[in-house]
Protein backbone atom coordinates (compact mmCIF):
# COMPACT_ATOMS: atom_id res chain seq x y z
CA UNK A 1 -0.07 64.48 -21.01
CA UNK A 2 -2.81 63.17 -18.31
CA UNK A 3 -4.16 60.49 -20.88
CA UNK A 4 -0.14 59.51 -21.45
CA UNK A 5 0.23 58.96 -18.30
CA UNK A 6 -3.10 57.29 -16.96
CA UNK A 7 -2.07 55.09 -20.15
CA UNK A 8 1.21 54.08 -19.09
CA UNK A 9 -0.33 53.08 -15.69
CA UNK A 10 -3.24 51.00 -17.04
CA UNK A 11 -0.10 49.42 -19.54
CA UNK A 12 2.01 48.62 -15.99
CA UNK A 13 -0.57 47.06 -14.01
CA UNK A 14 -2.08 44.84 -16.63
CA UNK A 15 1.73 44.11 -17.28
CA UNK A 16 1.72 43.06 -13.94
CA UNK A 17 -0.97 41.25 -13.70
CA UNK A 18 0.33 38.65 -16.63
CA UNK A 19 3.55 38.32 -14.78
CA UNK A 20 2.16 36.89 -12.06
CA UNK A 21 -0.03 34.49 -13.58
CA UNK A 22 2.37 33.09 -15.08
CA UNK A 23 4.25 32.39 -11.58
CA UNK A 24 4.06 29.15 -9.58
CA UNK A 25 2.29 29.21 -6.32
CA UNK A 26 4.45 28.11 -3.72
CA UNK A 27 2.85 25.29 -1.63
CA UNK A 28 1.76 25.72 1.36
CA UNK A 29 0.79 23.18 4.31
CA UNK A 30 -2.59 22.60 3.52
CA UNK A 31 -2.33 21.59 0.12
CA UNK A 32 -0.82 17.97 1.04
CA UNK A 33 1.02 17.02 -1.78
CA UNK A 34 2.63 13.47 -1.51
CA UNK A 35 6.36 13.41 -2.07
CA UNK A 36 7.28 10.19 -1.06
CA UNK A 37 6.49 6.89 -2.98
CA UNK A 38 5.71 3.64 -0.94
CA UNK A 39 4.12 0.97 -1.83
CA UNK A 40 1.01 2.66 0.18
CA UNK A 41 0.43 5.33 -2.55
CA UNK A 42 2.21 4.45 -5.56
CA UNK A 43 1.28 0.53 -5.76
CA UNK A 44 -2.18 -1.13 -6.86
CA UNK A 45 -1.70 -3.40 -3.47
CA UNK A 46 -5.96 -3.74 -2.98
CA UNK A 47 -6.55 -7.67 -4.09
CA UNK A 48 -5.76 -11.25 -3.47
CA UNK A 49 -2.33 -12.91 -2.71
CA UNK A 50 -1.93 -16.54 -2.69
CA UNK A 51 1.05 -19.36 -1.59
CA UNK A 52 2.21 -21.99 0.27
CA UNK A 53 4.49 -21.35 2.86
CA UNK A 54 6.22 -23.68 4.69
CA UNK A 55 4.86 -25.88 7.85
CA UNK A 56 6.82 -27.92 10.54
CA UNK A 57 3.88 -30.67 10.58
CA UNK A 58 2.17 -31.00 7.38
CA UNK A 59 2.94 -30.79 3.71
CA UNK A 60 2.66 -26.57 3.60
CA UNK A 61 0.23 -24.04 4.54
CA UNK A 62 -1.80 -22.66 1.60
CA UNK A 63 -2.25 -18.68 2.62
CA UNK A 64 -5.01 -16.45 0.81
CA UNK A 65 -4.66 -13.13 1.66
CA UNK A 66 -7.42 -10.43 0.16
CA UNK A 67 -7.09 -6.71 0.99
CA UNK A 68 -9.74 -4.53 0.17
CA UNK A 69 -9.18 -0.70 -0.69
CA UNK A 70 -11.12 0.64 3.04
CA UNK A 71 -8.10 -1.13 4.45
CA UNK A 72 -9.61 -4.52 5.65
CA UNK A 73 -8.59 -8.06 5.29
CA UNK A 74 -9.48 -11.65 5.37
CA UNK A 75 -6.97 -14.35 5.59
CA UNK A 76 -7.71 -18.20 5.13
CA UNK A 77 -5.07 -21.06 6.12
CA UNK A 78 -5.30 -24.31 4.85
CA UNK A 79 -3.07 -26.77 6.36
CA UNK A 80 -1.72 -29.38 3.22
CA UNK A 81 -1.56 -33.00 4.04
CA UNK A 82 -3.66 -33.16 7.28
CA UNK A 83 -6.40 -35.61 7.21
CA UNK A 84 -9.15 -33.16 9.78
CA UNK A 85 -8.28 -30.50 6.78
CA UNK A 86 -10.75 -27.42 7.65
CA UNK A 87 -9.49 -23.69 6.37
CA UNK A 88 -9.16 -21.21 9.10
CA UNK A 89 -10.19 -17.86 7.95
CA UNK A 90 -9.47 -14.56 9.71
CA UNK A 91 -10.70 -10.79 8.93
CA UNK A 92 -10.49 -7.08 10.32
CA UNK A 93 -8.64 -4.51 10.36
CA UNK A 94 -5.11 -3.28 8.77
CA UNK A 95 -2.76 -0.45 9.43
CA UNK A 96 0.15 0.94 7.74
CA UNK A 97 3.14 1.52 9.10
CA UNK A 98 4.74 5.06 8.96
CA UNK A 99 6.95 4.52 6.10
CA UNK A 100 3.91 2.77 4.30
CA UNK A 101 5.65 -0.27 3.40
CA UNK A 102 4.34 -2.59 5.60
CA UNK A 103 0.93 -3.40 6.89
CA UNK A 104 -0.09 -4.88 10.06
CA UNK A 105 -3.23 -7.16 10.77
CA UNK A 106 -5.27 -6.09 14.11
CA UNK A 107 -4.69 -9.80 15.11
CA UNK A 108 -2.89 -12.24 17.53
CA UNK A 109 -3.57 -15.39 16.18
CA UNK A 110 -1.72 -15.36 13.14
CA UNK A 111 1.85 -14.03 11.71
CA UNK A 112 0.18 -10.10 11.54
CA UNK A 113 3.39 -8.15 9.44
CA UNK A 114 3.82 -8.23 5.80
CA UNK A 115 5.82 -6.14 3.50
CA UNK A 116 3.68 -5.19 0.00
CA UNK A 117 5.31 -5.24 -2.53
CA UNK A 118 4.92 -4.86 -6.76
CA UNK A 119 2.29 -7.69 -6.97
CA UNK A 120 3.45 -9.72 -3.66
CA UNK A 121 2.97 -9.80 0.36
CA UNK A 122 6.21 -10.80 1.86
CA UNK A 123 5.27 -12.84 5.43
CA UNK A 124 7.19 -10.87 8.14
CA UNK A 125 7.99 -12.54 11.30
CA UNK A 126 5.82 -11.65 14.64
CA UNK A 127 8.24 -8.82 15.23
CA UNK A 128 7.54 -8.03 11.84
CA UNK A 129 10.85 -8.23 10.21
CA UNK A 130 11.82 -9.98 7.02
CA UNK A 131 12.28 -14.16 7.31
CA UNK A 132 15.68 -14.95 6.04
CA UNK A 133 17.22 -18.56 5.94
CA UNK A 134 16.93 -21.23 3.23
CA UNK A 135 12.87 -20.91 3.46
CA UNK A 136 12.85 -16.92 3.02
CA UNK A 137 11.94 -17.12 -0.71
CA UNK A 138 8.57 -18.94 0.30
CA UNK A 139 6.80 -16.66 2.51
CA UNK A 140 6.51 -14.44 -0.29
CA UNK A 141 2.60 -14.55 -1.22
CA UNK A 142 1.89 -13.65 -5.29
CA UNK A 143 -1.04 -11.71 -6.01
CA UNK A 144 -3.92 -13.18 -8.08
CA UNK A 145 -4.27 -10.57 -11.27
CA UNK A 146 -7.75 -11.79 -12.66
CA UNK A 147 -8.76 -11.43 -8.91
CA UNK A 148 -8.04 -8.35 -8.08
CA UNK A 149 -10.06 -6.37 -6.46
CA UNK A 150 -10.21 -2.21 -7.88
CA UNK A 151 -9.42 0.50 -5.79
């Protein structure tokens, strides 16, 4: 009668056992899982961007735009059309925003806001909201495929 019933325990508990394996694990707060997508963790956004956007004094601005994966940048301006025609290049810093949609350049001396996108940088304005008018569709900045850089 003992071994029946030291048997039927042993039976229960490795019952028991199995059961719970089989359970999920709730999360908990230190396990960080990502729930939201953004362009910050669900897009390949690390390379190089290229366009022309519009300029009030020459023929158009050609913009290259390279972000690297540790979150830094370099930015060169070429002004079309201008006969003392010398790219301006900046680099440093960038920083997401909290909804991780937008990044903005740790500079003053050039438009610092742009919205990535699948392949593209939109140009923001200095606030850093979205151009609209009849130009809008050109401060959008392509990226370069074969140029990318990997993450």
């Amino acid at each position: 009668m003992n071994k029946m019933i030291l048997s039927a325990t042993i039976i229960a508990i490795s019952l028991t056992g199995l059961v719970s394996c089989g359970q999920k694990r709730k999360p908990d707060k230190q396990d960080n899982i990502v729930t939201v997508h953004n362009s910050m963790n669900s897009l390949d956004w690390a390379g190089t961007y290229a366009g022309i956007i519009p300029c009030a004094d020459c023929e158009g601005i050609s913009v290259s735009v390279i972000l690297n994966p540790d979150e830094t940048y370099m930015v060169s301006y070429l002004y079309l059309g201008k006969d003392d025609n010398f790219p301006e290049s900046f680099s440093g810093k960038f920083s997401w925003d909290e909804a991780g949609s937008t990044i903005t350049l740790d500079t003053n001396e050039i438009p610092p806001h742009y919205k990535v996108g699948e392949n593209r940088l939109i140009q923001l304005d200095m606030e850093g909201n979205l151009i609209t008018g009849a130009l809008a569709d050109q401060y959008v900045l392509g990226k370069n495929i074969e140029c990318s850089l990997p993450k």
